[in-house]
Protein backbone atom coordinates (compact mmCIF):
# COMPACT_ATOMS: atom_id res chain seq x y z
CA UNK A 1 12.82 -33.84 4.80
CA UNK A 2 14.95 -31.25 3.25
CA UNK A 3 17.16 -28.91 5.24
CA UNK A 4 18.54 -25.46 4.94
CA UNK A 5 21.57 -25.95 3.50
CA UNK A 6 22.66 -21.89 2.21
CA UNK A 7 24.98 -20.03 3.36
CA UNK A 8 24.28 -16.19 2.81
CA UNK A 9 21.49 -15.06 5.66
CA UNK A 10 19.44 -12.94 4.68
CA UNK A 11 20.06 -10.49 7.57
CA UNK A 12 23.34 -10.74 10.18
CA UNK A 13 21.77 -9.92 13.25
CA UNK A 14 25.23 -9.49 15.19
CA UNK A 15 26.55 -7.06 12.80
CA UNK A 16 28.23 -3.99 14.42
CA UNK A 17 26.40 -2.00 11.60
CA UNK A 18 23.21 -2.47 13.74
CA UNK A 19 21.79 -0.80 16.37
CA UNK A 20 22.83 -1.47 19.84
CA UNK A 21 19.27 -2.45 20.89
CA UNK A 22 18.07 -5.98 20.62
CA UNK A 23 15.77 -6.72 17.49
CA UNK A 24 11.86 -7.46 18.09
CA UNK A 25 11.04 -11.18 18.20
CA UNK A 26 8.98 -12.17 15.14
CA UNK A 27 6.75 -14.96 16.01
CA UNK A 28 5.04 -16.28 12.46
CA UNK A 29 1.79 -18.45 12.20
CA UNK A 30 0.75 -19.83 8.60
CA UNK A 31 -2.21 -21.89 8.04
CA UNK A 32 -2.39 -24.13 4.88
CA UNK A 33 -5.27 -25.06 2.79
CA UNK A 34 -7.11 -22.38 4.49
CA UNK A 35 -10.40 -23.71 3.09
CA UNK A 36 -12.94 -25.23 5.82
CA UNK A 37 -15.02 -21.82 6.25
CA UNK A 38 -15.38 -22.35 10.18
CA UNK A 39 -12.16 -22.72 10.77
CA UNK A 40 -11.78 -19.11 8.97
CA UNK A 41 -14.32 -17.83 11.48
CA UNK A 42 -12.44 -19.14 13.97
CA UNK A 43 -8.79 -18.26 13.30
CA UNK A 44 -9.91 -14.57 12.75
CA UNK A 45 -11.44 -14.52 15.98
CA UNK A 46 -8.06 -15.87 17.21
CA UNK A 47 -6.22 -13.13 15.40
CA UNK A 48 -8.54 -10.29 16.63
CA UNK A 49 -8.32 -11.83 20.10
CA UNK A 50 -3.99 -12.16 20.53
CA UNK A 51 -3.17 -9.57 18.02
CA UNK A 52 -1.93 -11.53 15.99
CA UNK A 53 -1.41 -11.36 11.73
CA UNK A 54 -1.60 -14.74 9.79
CA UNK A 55 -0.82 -16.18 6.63
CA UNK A 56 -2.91 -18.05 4.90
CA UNK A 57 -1.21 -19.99 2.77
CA UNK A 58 -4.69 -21.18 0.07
CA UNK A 59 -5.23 -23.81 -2.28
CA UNK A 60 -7.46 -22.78 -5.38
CA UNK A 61 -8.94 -26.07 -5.66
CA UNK A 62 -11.53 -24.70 -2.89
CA UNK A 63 -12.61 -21.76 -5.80
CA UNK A 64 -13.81 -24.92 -8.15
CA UNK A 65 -17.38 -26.83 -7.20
CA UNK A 66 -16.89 -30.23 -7.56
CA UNK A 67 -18.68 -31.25 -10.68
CA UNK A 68 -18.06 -27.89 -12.32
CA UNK A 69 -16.43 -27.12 -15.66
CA UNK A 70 -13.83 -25.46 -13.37
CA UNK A 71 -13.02 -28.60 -12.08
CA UNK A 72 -13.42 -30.75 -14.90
CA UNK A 73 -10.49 -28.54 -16.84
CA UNK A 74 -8.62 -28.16 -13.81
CA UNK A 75 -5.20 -29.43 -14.78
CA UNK A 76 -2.01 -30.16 -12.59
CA UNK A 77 1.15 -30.77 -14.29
CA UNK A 78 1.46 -34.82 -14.94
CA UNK A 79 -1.98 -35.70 -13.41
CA UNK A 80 -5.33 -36.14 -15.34
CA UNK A 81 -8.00 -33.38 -15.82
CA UNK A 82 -10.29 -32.88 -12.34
CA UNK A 83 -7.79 -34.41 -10.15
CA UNK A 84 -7.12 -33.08 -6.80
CA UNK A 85 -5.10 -34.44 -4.00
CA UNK A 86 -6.79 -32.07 -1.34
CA UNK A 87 -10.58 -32.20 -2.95
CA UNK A 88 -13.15 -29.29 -4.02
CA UNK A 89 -15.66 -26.61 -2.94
CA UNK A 90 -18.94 -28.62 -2.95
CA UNK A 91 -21.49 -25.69 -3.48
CA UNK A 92 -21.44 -22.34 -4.83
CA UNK A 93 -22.65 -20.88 -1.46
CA UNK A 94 -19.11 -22.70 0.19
CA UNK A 95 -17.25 -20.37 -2.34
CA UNK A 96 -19.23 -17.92 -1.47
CA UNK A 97 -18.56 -17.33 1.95
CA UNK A 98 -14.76 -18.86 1.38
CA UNK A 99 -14.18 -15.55 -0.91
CA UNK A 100 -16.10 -13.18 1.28
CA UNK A 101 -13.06 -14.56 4.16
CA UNK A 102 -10.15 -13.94 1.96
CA UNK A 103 -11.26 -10.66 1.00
CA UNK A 104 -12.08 -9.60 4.85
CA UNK A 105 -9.22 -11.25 6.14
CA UNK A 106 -6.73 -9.13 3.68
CA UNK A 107 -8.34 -6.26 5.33
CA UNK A 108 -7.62 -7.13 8.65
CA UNK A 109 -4.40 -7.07 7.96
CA UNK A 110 -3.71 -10.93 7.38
CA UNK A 111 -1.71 -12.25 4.37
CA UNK A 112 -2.78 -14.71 1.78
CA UNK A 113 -0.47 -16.33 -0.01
CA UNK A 114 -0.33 -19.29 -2.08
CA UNK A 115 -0.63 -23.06 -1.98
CA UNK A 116 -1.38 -23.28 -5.63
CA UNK A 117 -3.84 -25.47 -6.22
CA UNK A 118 -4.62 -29.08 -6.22
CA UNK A 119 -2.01 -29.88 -3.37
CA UNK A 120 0.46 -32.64 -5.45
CA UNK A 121 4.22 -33.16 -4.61
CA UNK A 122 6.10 -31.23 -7.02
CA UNK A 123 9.48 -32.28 -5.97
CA UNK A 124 10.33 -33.75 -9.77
CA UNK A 125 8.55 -30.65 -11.50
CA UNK A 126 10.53 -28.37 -14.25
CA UNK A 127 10.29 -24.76 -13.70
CA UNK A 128 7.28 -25.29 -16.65
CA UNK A 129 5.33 -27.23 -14.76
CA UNK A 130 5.83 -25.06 -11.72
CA UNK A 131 4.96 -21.94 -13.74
CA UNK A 132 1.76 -23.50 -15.15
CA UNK A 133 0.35 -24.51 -11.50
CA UNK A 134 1.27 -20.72 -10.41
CA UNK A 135 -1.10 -19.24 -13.12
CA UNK A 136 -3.85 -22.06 -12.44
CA UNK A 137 -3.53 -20.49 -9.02
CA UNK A 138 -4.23 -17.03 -10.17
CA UNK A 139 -6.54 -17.43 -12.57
CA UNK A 140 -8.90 -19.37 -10.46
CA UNK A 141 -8.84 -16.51 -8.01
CA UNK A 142 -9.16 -13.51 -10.48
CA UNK A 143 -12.20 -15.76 -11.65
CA UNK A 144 -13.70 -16.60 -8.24
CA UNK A 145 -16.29 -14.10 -7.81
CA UNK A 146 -17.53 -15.40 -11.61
CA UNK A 147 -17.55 -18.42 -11.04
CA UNK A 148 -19.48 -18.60 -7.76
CA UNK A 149 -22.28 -17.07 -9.92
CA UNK A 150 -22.01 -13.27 -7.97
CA UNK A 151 -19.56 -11.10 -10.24
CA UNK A 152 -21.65 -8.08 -8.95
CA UNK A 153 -20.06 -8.78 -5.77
CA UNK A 154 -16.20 -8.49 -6.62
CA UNK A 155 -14.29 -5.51 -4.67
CA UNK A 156 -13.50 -3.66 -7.07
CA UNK A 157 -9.39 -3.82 -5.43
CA UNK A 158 -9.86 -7.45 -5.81
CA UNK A 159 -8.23 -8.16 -9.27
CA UNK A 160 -5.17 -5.83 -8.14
CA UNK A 161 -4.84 -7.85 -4.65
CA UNK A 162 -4.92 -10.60 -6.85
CA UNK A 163 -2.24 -9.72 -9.12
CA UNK A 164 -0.30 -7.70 -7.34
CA UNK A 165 -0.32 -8.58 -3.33
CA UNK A 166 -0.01 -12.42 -3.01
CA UNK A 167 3.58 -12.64 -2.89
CA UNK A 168 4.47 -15.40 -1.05
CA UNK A 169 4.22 -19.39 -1.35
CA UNK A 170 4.48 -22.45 0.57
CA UNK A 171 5.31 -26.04 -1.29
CA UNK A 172 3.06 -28.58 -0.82
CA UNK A 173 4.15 -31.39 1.49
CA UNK A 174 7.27 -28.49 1.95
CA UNK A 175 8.54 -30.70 -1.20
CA UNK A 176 10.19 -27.73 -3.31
CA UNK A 177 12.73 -29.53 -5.54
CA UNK A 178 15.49 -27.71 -7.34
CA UNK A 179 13.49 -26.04 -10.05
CA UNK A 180 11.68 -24.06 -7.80
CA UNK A 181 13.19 -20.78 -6.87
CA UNK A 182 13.20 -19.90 -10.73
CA UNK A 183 10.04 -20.90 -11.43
CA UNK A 184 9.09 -18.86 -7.71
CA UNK A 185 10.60 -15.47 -9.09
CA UNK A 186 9.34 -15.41 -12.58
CA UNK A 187 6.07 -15.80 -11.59
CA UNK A 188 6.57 -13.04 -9.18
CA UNK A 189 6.70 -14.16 -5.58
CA UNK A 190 8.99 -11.97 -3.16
CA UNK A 191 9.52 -15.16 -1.24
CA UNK A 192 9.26 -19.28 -0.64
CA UNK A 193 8.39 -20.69 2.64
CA UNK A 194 8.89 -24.20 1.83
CA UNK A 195 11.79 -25.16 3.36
CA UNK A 196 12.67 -27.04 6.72
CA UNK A 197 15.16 -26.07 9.15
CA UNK A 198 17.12 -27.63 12.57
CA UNK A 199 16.30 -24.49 13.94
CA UNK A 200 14.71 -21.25 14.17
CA UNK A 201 16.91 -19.06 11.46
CA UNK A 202 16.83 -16.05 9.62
CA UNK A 203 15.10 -16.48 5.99
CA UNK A 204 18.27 -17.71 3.12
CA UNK A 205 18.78 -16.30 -0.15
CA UNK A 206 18.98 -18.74 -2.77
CA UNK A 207 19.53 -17.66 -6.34
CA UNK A 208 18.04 -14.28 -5.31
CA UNK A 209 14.97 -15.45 -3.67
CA UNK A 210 14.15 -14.85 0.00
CA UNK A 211 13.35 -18.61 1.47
CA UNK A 212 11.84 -19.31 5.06
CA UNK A 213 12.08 -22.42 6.44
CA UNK A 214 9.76 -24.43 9.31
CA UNK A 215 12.28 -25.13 12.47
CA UNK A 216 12.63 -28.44 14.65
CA UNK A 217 12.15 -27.62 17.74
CA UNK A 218 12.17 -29.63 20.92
CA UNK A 219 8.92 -31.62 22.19
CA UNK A 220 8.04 -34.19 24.49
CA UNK A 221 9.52 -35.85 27.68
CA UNK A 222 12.77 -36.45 26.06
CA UNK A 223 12.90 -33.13 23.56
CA UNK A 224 13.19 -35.26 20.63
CA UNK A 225 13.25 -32.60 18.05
CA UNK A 226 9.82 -31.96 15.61
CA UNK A 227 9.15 -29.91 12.65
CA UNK A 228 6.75 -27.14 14.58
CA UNK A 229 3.66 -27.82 12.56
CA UNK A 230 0.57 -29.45 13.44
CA UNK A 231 0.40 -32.30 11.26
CA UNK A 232 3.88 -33.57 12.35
CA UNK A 233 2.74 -33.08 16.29
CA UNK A 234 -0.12 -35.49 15.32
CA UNK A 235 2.06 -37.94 14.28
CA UNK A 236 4.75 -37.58 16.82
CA UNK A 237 1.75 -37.71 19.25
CA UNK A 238 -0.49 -40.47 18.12
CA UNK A 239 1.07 -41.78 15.03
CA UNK A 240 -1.73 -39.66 12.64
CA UNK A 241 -4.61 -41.50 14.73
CA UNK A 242 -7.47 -39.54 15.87
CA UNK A 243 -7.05 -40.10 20.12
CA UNK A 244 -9.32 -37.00 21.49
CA UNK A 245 -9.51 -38.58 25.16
CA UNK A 246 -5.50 -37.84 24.84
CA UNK A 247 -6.21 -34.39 23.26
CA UNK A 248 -5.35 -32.39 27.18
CA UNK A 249 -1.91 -33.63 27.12
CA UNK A 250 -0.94 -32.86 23.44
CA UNK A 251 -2.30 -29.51 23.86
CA UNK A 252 -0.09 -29.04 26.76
CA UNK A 253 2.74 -30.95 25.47
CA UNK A 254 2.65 -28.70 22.44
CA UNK A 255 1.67 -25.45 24.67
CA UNK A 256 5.14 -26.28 26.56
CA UNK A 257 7.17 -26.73 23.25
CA UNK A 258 6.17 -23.53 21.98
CA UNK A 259 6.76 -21.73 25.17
CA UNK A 260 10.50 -23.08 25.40
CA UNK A 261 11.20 -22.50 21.77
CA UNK A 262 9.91 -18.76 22.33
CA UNK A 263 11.91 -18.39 25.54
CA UNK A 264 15.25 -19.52 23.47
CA UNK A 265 14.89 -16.84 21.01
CA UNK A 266 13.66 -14.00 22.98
CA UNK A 267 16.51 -14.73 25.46
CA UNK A 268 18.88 -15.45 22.90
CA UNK A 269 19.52 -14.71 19.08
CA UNK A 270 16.37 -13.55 18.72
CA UNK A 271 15.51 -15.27 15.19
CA UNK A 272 11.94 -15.63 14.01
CA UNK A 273 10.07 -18.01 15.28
CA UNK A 274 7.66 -20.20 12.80
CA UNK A 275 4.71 -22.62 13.34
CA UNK A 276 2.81 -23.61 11.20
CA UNK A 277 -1.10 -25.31 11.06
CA UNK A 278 -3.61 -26.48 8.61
CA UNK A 279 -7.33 -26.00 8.28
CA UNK A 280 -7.96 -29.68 10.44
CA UNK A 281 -8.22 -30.01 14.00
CA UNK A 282 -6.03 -32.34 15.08
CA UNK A 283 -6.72 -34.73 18.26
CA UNK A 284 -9.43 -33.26 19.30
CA UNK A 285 -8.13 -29.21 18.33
CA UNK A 286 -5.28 -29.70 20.55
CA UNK A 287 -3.04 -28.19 18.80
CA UNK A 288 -5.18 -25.04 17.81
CA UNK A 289 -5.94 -24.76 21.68
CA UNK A 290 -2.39 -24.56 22.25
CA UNK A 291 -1.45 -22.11 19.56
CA UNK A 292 -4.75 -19.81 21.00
CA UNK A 293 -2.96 -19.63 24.56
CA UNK A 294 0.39 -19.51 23.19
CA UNK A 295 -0.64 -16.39 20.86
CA UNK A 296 -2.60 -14.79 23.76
CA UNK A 297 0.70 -14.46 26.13
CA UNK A 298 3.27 -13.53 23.91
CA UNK A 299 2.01 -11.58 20.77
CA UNK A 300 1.70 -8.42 23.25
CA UNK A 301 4.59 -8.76 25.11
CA UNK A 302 7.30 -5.62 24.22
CA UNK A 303 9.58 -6.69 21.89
CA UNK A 304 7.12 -9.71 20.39
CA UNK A 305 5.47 -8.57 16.91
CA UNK A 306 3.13 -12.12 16.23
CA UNK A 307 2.99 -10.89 12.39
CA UNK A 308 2.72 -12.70 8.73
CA UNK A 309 5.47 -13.62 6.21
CA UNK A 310 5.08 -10.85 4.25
CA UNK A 311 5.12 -8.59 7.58
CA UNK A 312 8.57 -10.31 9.06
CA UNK A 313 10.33 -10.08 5.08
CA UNK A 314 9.64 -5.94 5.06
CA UNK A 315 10.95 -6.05 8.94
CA UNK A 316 13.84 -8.04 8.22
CA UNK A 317 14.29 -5.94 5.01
CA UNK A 318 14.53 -2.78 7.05
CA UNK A 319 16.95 -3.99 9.76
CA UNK A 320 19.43 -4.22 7.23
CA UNK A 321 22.41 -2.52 7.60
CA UNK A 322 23.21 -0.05 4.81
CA UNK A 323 26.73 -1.67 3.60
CA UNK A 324 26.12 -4.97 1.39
CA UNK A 325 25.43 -8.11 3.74
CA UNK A 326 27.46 -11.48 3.69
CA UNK A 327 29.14 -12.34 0.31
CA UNK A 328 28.76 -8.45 -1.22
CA UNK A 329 24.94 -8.79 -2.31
CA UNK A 330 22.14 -6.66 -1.49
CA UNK A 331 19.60 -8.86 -0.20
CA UNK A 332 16.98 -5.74 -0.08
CA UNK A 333 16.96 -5.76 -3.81
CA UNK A 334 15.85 -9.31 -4.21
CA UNK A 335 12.79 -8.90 -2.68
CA UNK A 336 9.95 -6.38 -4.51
CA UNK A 337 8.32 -5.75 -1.07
């Protein structure tokens, strides 16, 4: 588990250069993997439902049919050809309806962003190997369409959202290591959301890059603090064991966590708030049952904006004061958004 550890924030919300009235709570919900097609159906419907914007935060490995030359050549830096920790599409028609998501959930207003590809811990990589997983990444979706055998079907904006609007980037495992941020900017991401945090805080520059990070927040009986995603509820919870019969009281355990993390921001500092999920449902979709209700009370209350990464970075971005911020760098000119 890897901390913030920074010191220049990428926005001073106390700063007398600000306006007197209180900042809009940013509530941010990421999904990674983003690949089971019915769990697409159904976080879209959640969106549409709370009012909510997502990122998706997608692994490539679902553009490649198993068996494929796509997957065959498929290579991640210091693993064999074909390998994937996370698996592949297994029929063209999967890929199919997979693409026909990420196009229609771009124009709902929902951010994809990327995963890379086949989901390995790149803690130890070189800004090389890094690089070379990032273009993997886009290549396999500039070559989607293709390769699920219906060209004729590319939007004809698709290679430009391609290139030119997935701008953000998640770690797998949230296991950056040092060489990332480099490796992040040359390839052209305006930010990294791969980092973990004790609390809710404002992104952190580091060597020019913008940098979320996941909070702790408190959970349970006792409020023994939890990273506020899914997969770490599950094994706080029921120690990564499938118990549905249980799945009630996770979903309200996490229902209440959420609520009092919320209620400590809005009442307080007002820092983004960040959860984050995966295409799996946990004990029995507990925890997507609790992010539905938690989504449908707050993302339309005033002051609330329930919006993506790359939403919250051009918010942020625009709350800045005009003088420099902390340490006498513009943090607006880091970030291409």
């Amino acid at each position: 588990m890897r901390f913030v550890k920074y010191a220049v924030p990428l926005l001073a919300l106390a700063s007398p250069a600000l306006s007197s009235e209180r900042p809009e709570q940013l509530v941010i919900v990421s999904f990674d993997g983003a690949h089971d097609n019915a769990l697409w159906v159904k976080s879209r419907a959640m969106a549409k439902r709370t009012g909510a914007h997502f990122t998706y935060f997608f692994s490539c490995t679902f553009l490649k049919r198993w068996g494929s030359p796509e997957q065959l050549s498929y290579r991640a830096p210091h693993h064999s050809a074909g390998k994937s920790a996370t698996g592949f599409a297994q029929t063209d028609r999967e890929i199919r309806i997979r693409l026909d998501h990420l196009w229609n959930a771009h124009l709902e207003g929902h951010e994809i962003a990327s995963h890379v590809c086949g989901h390995f811990d790149g803690s130890t990589w070189t800004k090389a190997d890094w690089l070379n997983e990032f273009a993997s990444f886009r290549q396999a979706l500039l070559d989607g369409w293709k390769v699920a055998g219906i060209p004729q079907w590319e939007p004809k904006e698709w290679r430009d959202f391609v290139s030119r609007q997935i701008v953000g980037f998640r770690a797998p495992y949230l296991a950056p290591g040092e060489a990332l941020p480099e490796a992040v900017r040359a390839a052209g991401f305006a930010y990294d959301a791969s980092l973990i945090a004790k609390k809710p805080s404002l992104p952190v520059m580091d060597r020019g890059l913008p940098r979320f990070a996941l909070p702790l927040i408190p959970e349970g009986p006792r409020g023994k603090p939890v990273i506020a995603m899914d997969y770490n509820l599950y094994a706080r919870h029921s120690g990564l064991r499938e118990e549905p019969a249980r799945s009630s009281e996770f979903e309200e355990r996490t229902l209440a966590a959420y609520r009092a993390a919320f209620d400590r921001e809005f009442q307080g500092g007002r820092r983004p708030l960040e959860l984050g999920f995966h295409f799996v449902e946990m004990n029995g979709g507990a925890y997507w049952r609790a992010l539905d209700r938690f989504l449908a009370e707050t993302c339309r209350k005033p002051g609330v904006a329930c919006v993506s990464y790359r939403e919250a970075l051009e918010r942020l971005n625009a709350r800045l004061p005009v003088e420099k911020a902390e340490g006498g760098t513009d943090v607006r000119a880091a970030s291409p958004l």
